[in-house]
Protein backbone atom coordinates (compact mmCIF):
# COMPACT_ATOMS: atom_id res chain seq x y z
CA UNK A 1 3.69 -12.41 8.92
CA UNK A 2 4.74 -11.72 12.48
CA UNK A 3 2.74 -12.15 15.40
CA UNK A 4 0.45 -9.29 15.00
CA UNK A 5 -0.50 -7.04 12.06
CA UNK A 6 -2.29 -3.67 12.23
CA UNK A 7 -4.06 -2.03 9.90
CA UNK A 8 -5.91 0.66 9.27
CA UNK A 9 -7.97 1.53 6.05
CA UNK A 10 -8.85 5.66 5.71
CA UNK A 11 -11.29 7.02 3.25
CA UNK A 12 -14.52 9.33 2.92
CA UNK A 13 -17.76 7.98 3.67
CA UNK A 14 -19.16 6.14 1.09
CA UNK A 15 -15.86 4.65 -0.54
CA UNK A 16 -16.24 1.08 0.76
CA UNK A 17 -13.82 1.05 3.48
CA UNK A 18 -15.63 -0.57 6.64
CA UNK A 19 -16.60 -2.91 3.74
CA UNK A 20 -12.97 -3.58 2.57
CA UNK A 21 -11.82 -4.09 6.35
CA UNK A 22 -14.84 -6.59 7.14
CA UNK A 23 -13.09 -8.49 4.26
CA UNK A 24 -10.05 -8.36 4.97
CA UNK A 25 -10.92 -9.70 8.31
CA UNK A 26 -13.12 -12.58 7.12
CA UNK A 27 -9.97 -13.98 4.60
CA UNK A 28 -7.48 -13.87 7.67
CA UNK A 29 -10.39 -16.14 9.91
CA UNK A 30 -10.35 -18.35 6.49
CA UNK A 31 -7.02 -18.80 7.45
CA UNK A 32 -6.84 -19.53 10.84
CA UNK A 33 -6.09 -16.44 12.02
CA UNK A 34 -7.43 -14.23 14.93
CA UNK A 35 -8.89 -11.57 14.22
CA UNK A 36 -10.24 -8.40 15.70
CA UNK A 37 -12.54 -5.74 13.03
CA UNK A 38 -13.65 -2.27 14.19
CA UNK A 39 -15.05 0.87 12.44
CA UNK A 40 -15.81 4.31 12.59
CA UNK A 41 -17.21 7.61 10.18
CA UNK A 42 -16.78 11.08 11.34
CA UNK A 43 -20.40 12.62 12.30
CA UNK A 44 -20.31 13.85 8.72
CA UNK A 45 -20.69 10.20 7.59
CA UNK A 46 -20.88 9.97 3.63
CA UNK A 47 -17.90 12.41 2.26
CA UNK A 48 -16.30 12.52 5.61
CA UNK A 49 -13.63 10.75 7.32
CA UNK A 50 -14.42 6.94 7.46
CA UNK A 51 -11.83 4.05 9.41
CA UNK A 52 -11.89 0.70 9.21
CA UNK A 53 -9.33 -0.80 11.37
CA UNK A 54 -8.40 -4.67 11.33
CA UNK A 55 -5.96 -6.68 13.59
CA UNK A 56 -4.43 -9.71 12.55
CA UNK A 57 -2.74 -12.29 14.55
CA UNK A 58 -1.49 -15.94 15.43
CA UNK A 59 -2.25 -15.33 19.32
CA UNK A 60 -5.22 -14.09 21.07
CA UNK A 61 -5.32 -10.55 20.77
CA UNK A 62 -5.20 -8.60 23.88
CA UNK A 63 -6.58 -5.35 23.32
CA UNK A 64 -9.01 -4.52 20.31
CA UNK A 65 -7.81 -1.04 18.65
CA UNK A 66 -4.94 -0.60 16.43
CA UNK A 67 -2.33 1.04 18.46
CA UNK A 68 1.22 0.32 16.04
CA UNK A 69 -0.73 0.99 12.46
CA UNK A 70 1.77 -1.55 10.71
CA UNK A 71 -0.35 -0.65 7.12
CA UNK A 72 -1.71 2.51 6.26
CA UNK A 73 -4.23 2.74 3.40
CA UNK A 74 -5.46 6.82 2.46
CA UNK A 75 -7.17 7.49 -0.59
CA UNK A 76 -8.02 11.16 0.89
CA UNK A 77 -5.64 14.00 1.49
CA UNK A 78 -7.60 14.72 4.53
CA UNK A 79 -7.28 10.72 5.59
CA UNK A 80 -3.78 11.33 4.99
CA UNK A 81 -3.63 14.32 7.41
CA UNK A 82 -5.60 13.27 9.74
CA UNK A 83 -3.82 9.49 10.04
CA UNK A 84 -0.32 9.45 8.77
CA UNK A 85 1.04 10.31 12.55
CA UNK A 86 -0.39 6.55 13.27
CA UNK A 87 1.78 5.02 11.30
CA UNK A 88 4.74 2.73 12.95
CA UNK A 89 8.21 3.79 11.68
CA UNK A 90 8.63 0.16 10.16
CA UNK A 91 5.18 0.88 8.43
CA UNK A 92 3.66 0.47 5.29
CA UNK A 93 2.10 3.47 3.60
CA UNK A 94 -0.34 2.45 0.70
CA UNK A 95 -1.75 5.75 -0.59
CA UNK A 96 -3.67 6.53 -3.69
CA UNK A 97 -1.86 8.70 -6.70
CA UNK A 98 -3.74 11.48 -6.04
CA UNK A 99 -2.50 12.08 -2.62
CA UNK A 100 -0.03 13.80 -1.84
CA UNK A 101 3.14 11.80 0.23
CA UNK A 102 3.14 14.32 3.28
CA UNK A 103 6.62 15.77 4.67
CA UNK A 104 5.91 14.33 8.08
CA UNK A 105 5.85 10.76 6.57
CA UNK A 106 7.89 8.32 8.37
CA UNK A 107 7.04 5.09 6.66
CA UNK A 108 9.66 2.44 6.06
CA UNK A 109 7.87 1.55 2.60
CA UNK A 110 5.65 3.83 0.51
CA UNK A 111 4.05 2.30 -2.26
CA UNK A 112 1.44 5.15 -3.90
CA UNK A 113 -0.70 3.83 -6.94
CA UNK A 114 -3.78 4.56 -8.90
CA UNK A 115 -6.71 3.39 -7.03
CA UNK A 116 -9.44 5.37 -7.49
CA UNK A 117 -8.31 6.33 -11.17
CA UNK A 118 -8.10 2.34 -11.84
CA UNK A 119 -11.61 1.95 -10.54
CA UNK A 120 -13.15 5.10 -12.27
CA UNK A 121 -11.12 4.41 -15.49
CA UNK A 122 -9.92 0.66 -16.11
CA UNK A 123 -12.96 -1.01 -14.31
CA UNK A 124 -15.22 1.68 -15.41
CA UNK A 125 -17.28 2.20 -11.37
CA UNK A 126 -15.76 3.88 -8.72
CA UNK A 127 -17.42 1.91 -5.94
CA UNK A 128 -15.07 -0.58 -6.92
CA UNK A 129 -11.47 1.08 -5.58
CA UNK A 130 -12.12 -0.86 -2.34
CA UNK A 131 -12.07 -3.68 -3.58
CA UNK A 132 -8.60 -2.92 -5.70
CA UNK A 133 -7.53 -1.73 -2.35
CA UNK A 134 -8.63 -4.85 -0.63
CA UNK A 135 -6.46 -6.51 -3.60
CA UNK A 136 -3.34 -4.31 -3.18
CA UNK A 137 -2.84 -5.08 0.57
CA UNK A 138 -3.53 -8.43 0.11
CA UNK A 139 -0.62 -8.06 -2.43
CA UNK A 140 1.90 -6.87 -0.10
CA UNK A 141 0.80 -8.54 3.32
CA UNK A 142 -0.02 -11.75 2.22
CA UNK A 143 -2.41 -12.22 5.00
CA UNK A 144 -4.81 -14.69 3.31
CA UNK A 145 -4.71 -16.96 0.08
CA UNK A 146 -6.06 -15.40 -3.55
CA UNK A 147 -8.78 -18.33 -3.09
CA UNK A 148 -9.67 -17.14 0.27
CA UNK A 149 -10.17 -13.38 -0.02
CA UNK A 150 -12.01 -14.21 -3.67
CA UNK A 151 -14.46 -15.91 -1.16
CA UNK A 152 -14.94 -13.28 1.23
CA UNK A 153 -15.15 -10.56 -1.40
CA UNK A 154 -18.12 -12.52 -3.39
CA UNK A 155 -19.89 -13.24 -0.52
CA UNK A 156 -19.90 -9.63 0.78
CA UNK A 157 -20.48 -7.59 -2.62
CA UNK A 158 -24.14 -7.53 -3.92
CA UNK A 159 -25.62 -10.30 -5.80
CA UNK A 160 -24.73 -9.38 -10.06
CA UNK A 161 -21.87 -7.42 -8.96
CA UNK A 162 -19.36 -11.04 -8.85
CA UNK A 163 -17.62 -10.36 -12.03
CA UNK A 164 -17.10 -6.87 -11.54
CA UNK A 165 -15.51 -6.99 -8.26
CA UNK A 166 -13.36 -10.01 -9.21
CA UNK A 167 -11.82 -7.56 -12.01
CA UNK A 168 -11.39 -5.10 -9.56
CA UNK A 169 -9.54 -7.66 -7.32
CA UNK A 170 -7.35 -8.67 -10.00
CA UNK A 171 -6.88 -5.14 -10.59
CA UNK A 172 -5.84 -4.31 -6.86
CA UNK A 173 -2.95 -7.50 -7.37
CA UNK A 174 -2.02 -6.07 -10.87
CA UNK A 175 -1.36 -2.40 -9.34
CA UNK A 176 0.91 -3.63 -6.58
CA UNK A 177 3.07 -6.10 -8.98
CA UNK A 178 3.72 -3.07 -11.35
CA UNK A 179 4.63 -0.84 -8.89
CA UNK A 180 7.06 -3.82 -7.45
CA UNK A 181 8.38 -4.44 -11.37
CA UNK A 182 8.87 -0.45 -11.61
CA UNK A 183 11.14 -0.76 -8.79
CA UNK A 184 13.29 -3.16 -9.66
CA UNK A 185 13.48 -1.83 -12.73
CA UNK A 186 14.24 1.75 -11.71
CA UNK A 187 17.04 0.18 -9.11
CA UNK A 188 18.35 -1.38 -11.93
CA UNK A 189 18.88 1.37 -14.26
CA UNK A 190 20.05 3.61 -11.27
């Protein structure tokens, strides 16, 4: 990981989000890392635009908002609109299959899978796709240890819910290493 890491999480209201980026955040601390969490819903709140925003570094961090948004989750089109210009040009651009890839994308790395279909579908409750989102950038950042976020994510979900959102977890890793395998495999062939 370099020095610092920016990220911002974009939803609707009511899709887990601030929850996913208060995780995130409390694996990186389990790590040793500093780390800055902030928040916000549009006046709408649940159904409109929601941002969790989480900065991750080795140093003291100097200034608390995300100004070089190194990781860019959307599982909106309107997140999507209303975000994508955020994105650093070495970026990551995590975005949910049902969202369109706009034409003023400029991320180095666009990896677009199933999120919310995974949590309606495979895991069966939709208040789960943060939690597979959690998983998935976990997957490609590496910013804390499989043990660590497992920790923060059963000691933020509600009490009878462990199992669940440990399958959703898994589920979050599972999407990102098929993608990757689809890839290389694609390269291959091509």
């Amino acid at each position: 990981m370099s020095n610092q890491l920016e990220l911002r999480l974009t939803g609707s209201g009511g899709q887990g989000l601030i929850l996913g980026g208060v995780i995130l955040a409390e694996a990186a601390i389990m790590e040793g890392k500093k780390v800055i969490q902030s928040q916000s819903y549009g006046p709408e709140a649940r159904g409109g635009s929601s941002k969790a925003e989480v900065i991750i570094s080795d140093e003291e961090i100097d200034f608390p908002k995300v100004l070089r948004t190194n990781l860019l989750l959307t599982l909106t089109q309107k997140s999507c609109s209303k975000y994508i210009g955020s994105l650093d040009r070495d970026g990551i651009l995590l975005i949910d299959s049902s969202v369109m890839v706009p034409s003023t994308n400029k991320a180095k790395r666009v990896i677009q899978v199933p999120i919310l279909k995974t949590a309606n579908e495979v895991i069966g409750k939709s208040m789960v796709a943060n939690i597979i989102a959690v998983g998935a950038i976990n997957s490609i950042l590496h910013i804390a240890s499989e043990k660590s976020l497992e920790f923060a994510v059963l000691s933020r979900v509600p009490k009878g819910t462990e199992d669940l959102n440990k399958r959703a977890l898994e589920a979050g890793y599972k999407l990102v290493k098929n993608y990757n395998s689809l890839k290389e495999n694609c390269q291959l062939v091509g």
